[in-house]
C-alpha atoms as a PDB file:
ATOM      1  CA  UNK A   1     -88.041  55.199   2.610  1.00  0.00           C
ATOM      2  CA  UNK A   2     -85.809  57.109   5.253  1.00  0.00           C
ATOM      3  CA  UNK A   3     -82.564  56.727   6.156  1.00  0.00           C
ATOM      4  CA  UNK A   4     -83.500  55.051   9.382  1.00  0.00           C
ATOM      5  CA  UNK A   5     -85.826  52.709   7.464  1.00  0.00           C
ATOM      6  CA  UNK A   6     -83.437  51.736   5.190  1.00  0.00           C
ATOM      7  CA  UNK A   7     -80.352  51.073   8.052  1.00  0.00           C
ATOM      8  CA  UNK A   8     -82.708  48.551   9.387  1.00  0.00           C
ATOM      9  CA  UNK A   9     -83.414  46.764   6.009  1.00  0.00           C
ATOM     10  CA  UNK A  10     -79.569  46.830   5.647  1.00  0.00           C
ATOM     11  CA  UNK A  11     -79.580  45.105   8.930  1.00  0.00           C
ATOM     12  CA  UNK A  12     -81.768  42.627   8.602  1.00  0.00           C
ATOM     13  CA  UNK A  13     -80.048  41.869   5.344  1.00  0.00           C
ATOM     14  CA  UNK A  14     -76.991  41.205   7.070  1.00  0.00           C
ATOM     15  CA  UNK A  15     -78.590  39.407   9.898  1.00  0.00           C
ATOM     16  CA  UNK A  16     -80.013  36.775   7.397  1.00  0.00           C
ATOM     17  CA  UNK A  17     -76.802  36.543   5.068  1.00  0.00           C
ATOM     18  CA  UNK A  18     -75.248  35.902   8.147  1.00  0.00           C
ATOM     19  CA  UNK A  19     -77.756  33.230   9.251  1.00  0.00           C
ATOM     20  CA  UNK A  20     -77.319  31.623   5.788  1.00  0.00           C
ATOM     21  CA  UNK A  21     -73.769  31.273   6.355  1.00  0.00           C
ATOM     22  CA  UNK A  22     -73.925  29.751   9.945  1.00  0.00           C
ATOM     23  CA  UNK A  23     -76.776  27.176   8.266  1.00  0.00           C
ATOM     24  CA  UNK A  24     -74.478  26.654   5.864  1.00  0.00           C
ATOM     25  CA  UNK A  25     -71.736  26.068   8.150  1.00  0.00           C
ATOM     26  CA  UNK A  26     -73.960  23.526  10.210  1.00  0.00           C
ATOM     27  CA  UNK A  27     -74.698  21.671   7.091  1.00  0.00           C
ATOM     28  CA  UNK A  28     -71.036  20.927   5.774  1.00  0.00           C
ATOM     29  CA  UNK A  29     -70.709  19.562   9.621  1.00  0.00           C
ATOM     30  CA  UNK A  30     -73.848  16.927   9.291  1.00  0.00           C
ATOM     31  CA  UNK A  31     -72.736  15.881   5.484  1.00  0.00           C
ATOM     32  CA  UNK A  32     -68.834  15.178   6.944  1.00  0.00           C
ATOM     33  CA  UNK A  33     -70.311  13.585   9.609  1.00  0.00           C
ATOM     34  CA  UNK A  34     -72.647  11.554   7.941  1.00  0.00           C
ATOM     35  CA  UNK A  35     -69.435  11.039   5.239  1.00  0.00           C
ATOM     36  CA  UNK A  36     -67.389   9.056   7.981  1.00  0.00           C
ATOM     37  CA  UNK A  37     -70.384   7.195   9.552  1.00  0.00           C
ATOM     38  CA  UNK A  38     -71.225   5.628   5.965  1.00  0.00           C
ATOM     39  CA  UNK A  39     -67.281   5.057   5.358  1.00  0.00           C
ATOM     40  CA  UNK A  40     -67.400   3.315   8.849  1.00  0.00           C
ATOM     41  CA  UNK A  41     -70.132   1.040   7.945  1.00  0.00           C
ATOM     42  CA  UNK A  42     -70.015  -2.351   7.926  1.00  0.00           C
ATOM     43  CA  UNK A  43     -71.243  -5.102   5.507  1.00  0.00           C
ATOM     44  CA  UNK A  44     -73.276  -6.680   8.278  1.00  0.00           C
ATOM     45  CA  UNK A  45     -74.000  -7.122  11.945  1.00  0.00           C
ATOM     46  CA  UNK A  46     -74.392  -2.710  11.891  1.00  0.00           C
ATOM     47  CA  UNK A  47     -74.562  -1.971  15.184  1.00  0.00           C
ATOM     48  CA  UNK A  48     -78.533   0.108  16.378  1.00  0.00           C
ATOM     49  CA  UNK A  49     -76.406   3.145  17.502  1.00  0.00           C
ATOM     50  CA  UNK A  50     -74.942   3.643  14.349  1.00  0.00           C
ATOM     51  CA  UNK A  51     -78.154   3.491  12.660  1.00  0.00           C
ATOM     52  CA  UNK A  52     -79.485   5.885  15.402  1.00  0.00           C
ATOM     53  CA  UNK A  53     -76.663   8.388  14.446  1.00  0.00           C
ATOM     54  CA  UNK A  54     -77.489   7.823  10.902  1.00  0.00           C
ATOM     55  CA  UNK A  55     -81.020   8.692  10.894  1.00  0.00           C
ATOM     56  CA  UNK A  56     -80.484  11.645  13.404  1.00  0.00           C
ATOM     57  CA  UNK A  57     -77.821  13.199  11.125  1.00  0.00           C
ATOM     58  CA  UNK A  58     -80.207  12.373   7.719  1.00  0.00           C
ATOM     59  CA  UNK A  59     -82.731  14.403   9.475  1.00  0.00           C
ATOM     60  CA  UNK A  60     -80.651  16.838  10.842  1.00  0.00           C
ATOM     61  CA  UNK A  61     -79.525  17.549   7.384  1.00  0.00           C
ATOM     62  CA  UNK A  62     -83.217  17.777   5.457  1.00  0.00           C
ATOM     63  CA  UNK A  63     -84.264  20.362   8.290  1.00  0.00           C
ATOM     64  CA  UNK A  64     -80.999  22.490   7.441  1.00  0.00           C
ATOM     65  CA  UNK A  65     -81.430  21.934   3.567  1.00  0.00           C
ATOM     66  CA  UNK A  66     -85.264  23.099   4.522  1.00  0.00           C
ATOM     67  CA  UNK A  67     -84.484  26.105   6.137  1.00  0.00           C
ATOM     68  CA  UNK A  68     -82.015  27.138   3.207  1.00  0.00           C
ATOM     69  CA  UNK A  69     -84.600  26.414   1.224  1.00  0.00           C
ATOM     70  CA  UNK A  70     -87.858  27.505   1.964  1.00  0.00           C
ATOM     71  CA  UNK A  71     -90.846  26.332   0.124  1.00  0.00           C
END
């Protein structure tokens, strides 16, 4: 490998370690949010839009955990 080859593996390297981090980022944002929707639940009479926001940020969160995590 030349030097060129391998300043563009170091690159890409970066690049994804980078991408991890921003992923990783994005998921501590869904779990607090999702956090402080549940603690804002109520026992009854849950309003649709809160179970919207629920679902959106329970699927926002397996797509980040999937791309972390690739099968």
């Amino acid at each position: 490998m030349d030097e060129k080859e391998q300043r563009i593996e170091k690159e890409q390297t970066i690049e994804q370690t980078i991408d991890k981090q921003e992923l990783m980022l994005l998921l501590n944002d869904v779990e607090k949010k999702l956090t402080d929707l549940k603690a804002r639940w109520p026992f009854h009479s849950v309003q649709p839009k809160m179970v919207a926001e629920r679902e959106d940020l329970e699927e926002e969160r397996e797509r980040l955990l999937g791309l972390l995590t690739p099968a």
